[in-house]
C-alpha atoms as a PDB file:
ATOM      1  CA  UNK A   1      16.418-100.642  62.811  1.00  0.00           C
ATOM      2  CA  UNK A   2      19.566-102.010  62.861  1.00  0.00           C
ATOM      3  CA  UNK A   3      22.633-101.465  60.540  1.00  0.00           C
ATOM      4  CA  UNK A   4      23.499-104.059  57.613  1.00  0.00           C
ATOM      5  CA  UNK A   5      26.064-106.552  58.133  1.00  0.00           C
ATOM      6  CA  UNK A   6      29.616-106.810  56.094  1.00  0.00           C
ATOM      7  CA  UNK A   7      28.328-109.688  54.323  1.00  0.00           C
ATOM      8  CA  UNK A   8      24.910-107.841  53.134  1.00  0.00           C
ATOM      9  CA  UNK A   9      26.906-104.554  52.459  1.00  0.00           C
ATOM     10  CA  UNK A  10      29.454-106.617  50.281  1.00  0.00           C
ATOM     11  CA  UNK A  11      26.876-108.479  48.460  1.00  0.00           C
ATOM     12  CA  UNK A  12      24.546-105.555  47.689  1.00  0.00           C
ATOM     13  CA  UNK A  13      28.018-103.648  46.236  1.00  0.00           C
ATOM     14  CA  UNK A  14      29.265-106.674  44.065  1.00  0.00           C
ATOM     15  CA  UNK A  15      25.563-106.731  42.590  1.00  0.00           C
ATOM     16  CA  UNK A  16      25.803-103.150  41.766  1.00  0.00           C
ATOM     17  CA  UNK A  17      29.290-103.482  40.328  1.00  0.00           C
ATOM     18  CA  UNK A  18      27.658-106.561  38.039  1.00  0.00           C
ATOM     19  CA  UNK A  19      24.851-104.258  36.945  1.00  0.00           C
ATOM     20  CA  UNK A  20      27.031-101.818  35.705  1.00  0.00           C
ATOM     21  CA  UNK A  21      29.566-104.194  33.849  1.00  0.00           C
ATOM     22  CA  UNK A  22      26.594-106.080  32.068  1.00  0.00           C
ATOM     23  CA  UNK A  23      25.606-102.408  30.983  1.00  0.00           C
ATOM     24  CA  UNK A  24      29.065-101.601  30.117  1.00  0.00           C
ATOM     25  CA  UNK A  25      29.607-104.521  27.637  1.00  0.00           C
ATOM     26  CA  UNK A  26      26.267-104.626  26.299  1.00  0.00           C
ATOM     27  CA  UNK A  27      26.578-101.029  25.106  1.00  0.00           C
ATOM     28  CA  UNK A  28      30.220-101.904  23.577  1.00  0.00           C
ATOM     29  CA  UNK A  29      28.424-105.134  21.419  1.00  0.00           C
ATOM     30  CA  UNK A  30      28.601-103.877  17.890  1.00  0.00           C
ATOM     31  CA  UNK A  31      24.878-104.317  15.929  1.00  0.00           C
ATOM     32  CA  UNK A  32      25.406-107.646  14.215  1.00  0.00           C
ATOM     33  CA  UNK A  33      23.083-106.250  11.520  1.00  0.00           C
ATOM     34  CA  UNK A  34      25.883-103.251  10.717  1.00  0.00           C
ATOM     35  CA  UNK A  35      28.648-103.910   8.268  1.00  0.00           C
ATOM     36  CA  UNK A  36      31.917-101.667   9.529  1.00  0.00           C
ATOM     37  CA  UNK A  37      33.322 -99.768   6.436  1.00  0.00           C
ATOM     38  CA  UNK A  38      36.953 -98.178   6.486  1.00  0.00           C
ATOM     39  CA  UNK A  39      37.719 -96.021   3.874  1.00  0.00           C
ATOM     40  CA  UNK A  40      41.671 -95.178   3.378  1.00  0.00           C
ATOM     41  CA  UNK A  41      43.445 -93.104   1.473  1.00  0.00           C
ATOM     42  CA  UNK A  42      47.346 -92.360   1.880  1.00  0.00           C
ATOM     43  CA  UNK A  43      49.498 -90.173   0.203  1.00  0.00           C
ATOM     44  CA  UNK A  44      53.065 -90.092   0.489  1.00  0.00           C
ATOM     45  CA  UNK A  45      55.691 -87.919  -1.280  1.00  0.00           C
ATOM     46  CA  UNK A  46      59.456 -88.931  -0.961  1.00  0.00           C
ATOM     47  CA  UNK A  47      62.872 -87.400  -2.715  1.00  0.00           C
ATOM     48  CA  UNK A  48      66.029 -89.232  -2.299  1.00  0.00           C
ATOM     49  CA  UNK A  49      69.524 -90.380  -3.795  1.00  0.00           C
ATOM     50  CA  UNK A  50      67.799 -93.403  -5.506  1.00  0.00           C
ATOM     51  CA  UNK A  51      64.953 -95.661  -6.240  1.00  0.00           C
ATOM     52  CA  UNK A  52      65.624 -98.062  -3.913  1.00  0.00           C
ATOM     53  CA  UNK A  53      66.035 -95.714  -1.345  1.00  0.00           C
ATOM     54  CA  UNK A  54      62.940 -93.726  -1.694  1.00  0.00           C
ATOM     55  CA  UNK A  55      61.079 -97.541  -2.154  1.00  0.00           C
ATOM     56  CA  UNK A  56      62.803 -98.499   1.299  1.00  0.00           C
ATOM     57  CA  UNK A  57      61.336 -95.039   3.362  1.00  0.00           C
ATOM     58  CA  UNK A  58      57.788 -95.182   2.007  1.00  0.00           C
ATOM     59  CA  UNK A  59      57.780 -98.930   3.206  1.00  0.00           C
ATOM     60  CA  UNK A  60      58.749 -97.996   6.168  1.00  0.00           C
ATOM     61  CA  UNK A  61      56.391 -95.267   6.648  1.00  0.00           C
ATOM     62  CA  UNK A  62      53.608 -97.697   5.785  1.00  0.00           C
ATOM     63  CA  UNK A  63      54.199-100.191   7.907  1.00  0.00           C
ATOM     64  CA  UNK A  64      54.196 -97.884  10.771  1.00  0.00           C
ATOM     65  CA  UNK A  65      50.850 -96.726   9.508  1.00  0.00           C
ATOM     66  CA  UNK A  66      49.418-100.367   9.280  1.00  0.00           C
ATOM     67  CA  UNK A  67      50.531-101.034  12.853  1.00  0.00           C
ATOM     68  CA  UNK A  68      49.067 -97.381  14.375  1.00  0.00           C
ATOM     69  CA  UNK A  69      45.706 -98.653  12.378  1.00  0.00           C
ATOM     70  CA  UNK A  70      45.660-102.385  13.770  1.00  0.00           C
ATOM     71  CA  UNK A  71      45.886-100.484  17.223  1.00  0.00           C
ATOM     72  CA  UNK A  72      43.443 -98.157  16.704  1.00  0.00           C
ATOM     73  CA  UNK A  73      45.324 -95.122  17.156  1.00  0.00           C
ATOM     74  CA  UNK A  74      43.301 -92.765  14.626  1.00  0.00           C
ATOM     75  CA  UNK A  75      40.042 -91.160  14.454  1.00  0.00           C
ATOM     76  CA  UNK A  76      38.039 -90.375  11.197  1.00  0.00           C
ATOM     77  CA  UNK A  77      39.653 -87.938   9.548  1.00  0.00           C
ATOM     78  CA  UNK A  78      42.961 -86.502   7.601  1.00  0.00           C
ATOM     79  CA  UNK A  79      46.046 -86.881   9.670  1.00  0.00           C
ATOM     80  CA  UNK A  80      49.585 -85.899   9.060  1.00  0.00           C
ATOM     81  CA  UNK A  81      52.426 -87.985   8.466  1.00  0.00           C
ATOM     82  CA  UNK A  82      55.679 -88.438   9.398  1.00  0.00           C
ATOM     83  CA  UNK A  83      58.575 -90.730   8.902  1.00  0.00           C
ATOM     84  CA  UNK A  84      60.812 -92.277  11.809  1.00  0.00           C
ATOM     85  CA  UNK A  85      62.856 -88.860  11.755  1.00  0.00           C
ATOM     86  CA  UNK A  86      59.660 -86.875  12.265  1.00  0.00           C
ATOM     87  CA  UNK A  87      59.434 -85.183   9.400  1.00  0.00           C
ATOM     88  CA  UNK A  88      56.480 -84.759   7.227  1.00  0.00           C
ATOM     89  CA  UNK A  89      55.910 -87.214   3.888  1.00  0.00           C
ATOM     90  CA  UNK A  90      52.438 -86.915   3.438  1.00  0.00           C
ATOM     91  CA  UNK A  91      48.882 -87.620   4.817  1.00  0.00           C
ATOM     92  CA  UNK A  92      46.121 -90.091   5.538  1.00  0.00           C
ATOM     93  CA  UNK A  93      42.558 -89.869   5.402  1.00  0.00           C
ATOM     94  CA  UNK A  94      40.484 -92.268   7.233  1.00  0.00           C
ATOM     95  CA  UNK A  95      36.625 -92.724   7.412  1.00  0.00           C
ATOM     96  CA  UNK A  96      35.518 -95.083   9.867  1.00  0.00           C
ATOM     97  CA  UNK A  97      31.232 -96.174   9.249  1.00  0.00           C
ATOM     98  CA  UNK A  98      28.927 -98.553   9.227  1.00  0.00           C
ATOM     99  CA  UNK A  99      25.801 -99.875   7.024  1.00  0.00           C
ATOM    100  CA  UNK A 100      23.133-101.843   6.306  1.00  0.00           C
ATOM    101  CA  UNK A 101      24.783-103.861   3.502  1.00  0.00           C
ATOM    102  CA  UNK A 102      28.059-105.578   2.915  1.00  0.00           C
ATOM    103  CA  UNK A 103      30.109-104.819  -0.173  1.00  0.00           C
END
């Protein structure tokens, strides 16, 4: 019996690799019959010299949040938050599911 070529070995191993990506993305194809549901609730508590002020730091705070959403960065569940200084202003709860039917 003699040994497999380069060219066999490298072919066999590329259809392997193949295999496993089809598998891969197939299993990360959302069910087109699911509607994806995101429940949010913030809530934010701020003290400062004025209204404008305390207006100007919850903005800020929440557009932070909207870009750590957009990039996925949190799980289901309540998570602490924080303003640019690191100090805690509040919380938000996230729910992350999926149905049958679209609301």
């Amino acid at each position: 019996m003699t040994p497999p070529d380069t060219a066999t070995l490298l072919e066999d191993a590329a259809d392997r690799i193949g295999t496993a990506m089809d598998k891969y993305q197939e299993s990360q194809v959302m069910d087109d019959n699911l509607t994806q549901y995101l429940k949010c609730d913030v809530e934010l508590n701020f003290a400062g010299p004025s209204h404008a002020v305390v207006n100007k730091w919850a903005a800020d705070v929440l557009r932070a949040l909207a870009d750590r959403i957009e990039k996925d960065e949190f799980e289901t569940g309540h998570h602490e938050v924080k303003d640019r200084v690191g100090k805690p202003v509040g919380s938000i709860y996230l729910d992350f599911s999926e149905g049958d039917e679209f609301l």
